[in-house]
Protein backbone atom coordinates (compact mmCIF):
# COMPACT_ATOMS: atom_id res chain seq x y z
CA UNK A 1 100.17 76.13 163.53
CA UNK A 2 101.00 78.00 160.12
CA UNK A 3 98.84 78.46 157.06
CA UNK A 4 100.15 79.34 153.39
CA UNK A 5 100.90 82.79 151.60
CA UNK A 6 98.04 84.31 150.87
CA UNK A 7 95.46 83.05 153.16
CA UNK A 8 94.44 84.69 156.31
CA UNK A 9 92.78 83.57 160.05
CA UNK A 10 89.20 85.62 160.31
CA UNK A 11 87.96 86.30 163.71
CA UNK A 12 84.28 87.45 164.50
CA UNK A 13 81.77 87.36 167.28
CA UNK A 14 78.36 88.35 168.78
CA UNK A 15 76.02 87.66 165.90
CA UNK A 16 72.88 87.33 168.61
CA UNK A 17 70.28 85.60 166.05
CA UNK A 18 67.12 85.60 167.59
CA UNK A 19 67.40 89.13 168.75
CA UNK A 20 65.35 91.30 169.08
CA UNK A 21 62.59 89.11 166.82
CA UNK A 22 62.79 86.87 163.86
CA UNK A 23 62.70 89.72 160.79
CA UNK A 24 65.84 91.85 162.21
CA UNK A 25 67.49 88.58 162.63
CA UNK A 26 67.31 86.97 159.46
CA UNK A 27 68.49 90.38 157.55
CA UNK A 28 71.88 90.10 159.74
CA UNK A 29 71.79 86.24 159.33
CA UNK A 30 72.05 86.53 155.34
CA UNK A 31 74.65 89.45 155.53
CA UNK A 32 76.97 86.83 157.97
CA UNK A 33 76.38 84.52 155.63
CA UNK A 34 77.68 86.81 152.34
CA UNK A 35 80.65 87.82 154.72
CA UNK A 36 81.17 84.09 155.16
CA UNK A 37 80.78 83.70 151.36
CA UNK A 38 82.78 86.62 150.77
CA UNK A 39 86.21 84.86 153.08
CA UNK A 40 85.68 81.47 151.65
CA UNK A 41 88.50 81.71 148.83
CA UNK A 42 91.16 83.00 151.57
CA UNK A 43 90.01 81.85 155.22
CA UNK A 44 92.63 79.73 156.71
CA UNK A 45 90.91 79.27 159.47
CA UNK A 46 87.87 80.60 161.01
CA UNK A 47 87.03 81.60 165.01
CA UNK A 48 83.75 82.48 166.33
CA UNK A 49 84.03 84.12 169.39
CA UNK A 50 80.78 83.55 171.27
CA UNK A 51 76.95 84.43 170.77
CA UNK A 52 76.42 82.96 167.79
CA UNK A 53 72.93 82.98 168.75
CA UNK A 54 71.03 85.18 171.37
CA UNK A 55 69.71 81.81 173.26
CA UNK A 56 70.56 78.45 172.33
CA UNK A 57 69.77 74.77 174.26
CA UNK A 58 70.50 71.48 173.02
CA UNK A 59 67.69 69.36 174.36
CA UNK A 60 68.18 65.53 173.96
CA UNK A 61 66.23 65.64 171.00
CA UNK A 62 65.58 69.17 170.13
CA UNK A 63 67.61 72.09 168.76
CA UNK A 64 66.01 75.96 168.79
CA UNK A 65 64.09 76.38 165.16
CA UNK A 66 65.53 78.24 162.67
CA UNK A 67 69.25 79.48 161.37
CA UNK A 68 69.25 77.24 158.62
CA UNK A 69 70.98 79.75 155.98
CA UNK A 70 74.21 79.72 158.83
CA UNK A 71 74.17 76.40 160.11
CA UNK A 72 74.21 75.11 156.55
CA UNK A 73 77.05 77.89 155.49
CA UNK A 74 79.45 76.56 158.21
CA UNK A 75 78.62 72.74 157.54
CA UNK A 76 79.92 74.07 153.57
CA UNK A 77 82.67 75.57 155.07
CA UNK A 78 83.88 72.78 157.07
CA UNK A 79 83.01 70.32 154.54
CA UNK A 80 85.47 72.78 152.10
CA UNK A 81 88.19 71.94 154.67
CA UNK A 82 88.10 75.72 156.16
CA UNK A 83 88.71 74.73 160.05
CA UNK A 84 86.37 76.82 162.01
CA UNK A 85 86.36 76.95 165.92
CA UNK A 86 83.77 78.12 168.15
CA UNK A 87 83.94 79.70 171.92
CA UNK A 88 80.23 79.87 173.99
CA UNK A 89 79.14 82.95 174.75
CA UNK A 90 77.27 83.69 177.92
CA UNK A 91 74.07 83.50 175.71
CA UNK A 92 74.81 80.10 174.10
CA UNK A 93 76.49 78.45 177.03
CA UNK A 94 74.22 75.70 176.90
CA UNK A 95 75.92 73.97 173.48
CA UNK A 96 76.53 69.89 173.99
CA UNK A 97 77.53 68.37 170.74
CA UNK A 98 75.26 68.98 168.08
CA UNK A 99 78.01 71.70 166.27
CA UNK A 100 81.08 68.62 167.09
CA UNK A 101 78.57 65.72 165.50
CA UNK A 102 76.49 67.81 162.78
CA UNK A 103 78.87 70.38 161.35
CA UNK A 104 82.58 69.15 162.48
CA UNK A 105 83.08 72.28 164.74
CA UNK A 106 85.45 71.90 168.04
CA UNK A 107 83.57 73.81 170.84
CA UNK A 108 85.46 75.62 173.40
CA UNK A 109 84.04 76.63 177.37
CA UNK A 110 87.11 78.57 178.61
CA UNK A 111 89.64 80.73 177.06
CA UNK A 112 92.15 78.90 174.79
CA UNK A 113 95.84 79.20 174.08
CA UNK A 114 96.99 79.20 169.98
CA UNK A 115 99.87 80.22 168.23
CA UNK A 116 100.22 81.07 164.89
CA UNK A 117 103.35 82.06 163.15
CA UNK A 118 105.23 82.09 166.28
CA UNK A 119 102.67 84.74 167.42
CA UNK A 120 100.64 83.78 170.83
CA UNK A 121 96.73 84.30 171.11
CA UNK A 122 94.82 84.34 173.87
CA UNK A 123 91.03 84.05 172.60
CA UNK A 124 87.80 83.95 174.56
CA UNK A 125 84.48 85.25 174.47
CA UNK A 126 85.32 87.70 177.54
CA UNK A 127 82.38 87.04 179.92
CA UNK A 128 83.00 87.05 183.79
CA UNK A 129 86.32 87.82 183.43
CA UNK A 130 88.05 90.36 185.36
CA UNK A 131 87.53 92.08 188.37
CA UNK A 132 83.93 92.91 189.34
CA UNK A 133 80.25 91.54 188.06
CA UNK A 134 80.44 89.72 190.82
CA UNK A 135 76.88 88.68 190.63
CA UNK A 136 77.24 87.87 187.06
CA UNK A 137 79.83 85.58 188.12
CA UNK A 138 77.75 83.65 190.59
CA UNK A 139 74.92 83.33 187.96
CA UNK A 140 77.26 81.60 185.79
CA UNK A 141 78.55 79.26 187.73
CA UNK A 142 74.55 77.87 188.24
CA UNK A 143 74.26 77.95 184.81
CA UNK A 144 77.08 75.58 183.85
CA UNK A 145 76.06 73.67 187.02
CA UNK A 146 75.34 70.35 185.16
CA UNK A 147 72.05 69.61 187.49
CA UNK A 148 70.95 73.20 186.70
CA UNK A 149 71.30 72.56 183.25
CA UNK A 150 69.45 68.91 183.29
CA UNK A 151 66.33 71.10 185.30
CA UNK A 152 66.12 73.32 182.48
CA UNK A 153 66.18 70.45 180.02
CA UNK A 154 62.51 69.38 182.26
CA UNK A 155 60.73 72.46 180.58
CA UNK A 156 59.01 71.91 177.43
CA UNK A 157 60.57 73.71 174.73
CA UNK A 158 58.29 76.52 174.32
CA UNK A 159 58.44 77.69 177.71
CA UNK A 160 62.02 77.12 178.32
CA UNK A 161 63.13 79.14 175.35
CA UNK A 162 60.06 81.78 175.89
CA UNK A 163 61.75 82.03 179.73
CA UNK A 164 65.33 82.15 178.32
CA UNK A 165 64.33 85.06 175.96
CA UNK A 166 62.49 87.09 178.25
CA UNK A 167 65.40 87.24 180.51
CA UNK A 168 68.00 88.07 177.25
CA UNK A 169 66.18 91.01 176.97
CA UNK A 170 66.46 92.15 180.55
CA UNK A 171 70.11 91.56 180.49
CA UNK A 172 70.67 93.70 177.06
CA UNK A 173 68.16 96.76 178.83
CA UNK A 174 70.45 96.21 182.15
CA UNK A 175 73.37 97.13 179.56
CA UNK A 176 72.00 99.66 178.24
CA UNK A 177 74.29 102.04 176.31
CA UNK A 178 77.62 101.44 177.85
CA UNK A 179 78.73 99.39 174.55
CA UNK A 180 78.68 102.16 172.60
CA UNK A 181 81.34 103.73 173.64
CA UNK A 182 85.19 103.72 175.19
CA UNK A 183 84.91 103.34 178.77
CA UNK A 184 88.44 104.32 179.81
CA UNK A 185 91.29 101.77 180.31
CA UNK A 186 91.44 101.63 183.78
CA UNK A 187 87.00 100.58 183.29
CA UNK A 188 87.64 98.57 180.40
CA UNK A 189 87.75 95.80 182.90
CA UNK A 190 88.82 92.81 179.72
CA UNK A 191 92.28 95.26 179.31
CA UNK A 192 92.41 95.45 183.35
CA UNK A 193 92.48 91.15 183.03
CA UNK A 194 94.48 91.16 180.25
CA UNK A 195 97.20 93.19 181.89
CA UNK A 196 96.79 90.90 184.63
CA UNK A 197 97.40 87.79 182.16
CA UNK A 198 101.08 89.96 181.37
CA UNK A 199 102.25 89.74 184.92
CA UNK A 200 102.41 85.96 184.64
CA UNK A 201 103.01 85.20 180.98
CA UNK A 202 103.25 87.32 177.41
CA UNK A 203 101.09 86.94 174.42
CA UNK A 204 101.03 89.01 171.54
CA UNK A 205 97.32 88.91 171.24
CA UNK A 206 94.53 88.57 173.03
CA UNK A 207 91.25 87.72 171.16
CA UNK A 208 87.33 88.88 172.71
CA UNK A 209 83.75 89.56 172.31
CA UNK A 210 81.21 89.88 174.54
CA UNK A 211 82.00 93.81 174.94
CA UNK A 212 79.83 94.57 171.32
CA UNK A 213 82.43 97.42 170.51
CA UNK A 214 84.97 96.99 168.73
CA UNK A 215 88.41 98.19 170.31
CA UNK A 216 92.03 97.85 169.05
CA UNK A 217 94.64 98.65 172.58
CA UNK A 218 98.40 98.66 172.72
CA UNK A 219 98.52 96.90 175.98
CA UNK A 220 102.81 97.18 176.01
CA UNK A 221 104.84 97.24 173.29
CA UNK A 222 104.15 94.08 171.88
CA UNK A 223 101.17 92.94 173.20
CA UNK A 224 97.73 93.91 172.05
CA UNK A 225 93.84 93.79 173.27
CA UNK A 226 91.60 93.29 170.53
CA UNK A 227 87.97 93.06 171.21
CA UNK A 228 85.68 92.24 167.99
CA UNK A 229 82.62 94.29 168.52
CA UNK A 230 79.44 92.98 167.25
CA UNK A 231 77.14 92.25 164.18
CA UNK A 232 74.39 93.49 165.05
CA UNK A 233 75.49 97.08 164.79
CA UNK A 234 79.32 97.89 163.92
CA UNK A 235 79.71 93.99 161.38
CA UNK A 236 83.04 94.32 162.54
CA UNK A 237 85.88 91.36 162.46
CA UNK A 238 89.69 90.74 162.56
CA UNK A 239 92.46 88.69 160.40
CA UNK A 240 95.34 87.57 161.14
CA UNK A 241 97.60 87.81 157.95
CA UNK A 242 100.34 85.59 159.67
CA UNK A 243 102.41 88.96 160.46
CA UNK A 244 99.77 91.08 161.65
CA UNK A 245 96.12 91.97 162.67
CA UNK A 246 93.61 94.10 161.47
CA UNK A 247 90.22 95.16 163.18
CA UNK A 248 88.25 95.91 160.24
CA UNK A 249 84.39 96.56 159.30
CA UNK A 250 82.34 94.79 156.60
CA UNK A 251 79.83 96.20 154.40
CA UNK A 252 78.39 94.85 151.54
């Protein structure tokens, strides 16, 4: 794929709406949508890279209330002609096809090969990759069991997304500070897979979220690790100019 002069491929992930309650949320809602507003004359393309939201089930008939300002900003975007592309998160794993039907966005459930410009991305949202987390691993797996999935769909709404929350907020206190910092590159465990990924085949960038800090890592010398951070304290994103790519931070 190429794009024209002048235009650029944005990258951004880990928005967590919802979190930690509905006022913090909608402030960091209406500054993703200015950013959004703020691309819209240059974006060639647009990837979301995972936790959009900081729970999210499509019930048969029933989507999670609320995130009107961004769900209508991407259906403008799309309906502009701006191709955007979206990767679930492990928070928002449980997407169908409302975003294919209702706002023209391709949904992705594993890591996906692109090239631009003759350059090769590797993009993802990052989680249960790697070695370790074993248990994290197994949990996943019964999540995106389809009968697991079709149980949860049983509980009424208001219990199944009061359950889902209370156990978001366990996993973020489990976290604790380690995003907030460097861990090292041998314990950075998405450059440990990434050099992995090099033993069997080159790309010149690889593309995640999921780790909520933002990190830019020469993995060899042309191959690089580029992990978006988060908006819901660094607002930090990449482009891709067609040459290069920039980790940058927004403010308005």
């Amino acid at each position: 794929m190429s794009f024209s002069e002048h235009k650029k491929i944005y990258f951004l992930s880990d928005f967590h709406l919802g979190a930690p309650d509905y006022s913090s949320s909608l402030i960091r809602e209406k500054k993703i949508v200015s950013f959004l507003d703020s691309i819209q004359h240059d974006a060639a393309q647009i990837f979301i890279v995972g936790d959009i939201f900081d729970f999210w089930y499509e019930y048969k008939k029933v989507v999670p209330k609320g995130y009107v300002r961004l769900l209508g900003k991407l259906a403008a975007l799309t309906d502009a002609g701006i191709p955007i592309h979206f990767f679930v998160g492990n928070h928002d794993m449980w997407m169908k096809d409302y975003f294919q039907k209702e706002l023209n966005i391709p949904v992705y459930f594993e890591p996906k090969v692109f090239t631009f410009h003759q350059k090769k991305f590797f993009i993802g949202h990052g989680d249960g990759l790697g070695p370790g987390d074993h248990g994290y691993k197994f949990i996943k797996k019964i999540f995106r069991n389809k009968f697991c999935q079709w149980l949860f769909g049983q509980l009424h709404p208001t219990l199944g997304i009061n359950l889902a929350n209370y156990f978001s907020r366990k996993s973020r206190e489990k976290t604790g500070t380690s995003d907030e910092h460097f861990l090292g590159e041998g314990k950075e465990w998405l450059i440990v897979y990434c050099k992995e990924i090099l033993q069997q085949k080159h790309f010149d960038y690889f593309i995640f979220g999921h780790r909520h800090y933002p990190i830019d890592f020469k993995l060899n010398e042309t191959s690089r690790y580029i992990n978006l951070g988060d908006w819901i304290r660094n607002f930090t994103y990449a482009t891709f100019d067609g040459n290069n790519i920039e980790l940058k931070k927004w403010s308005e």
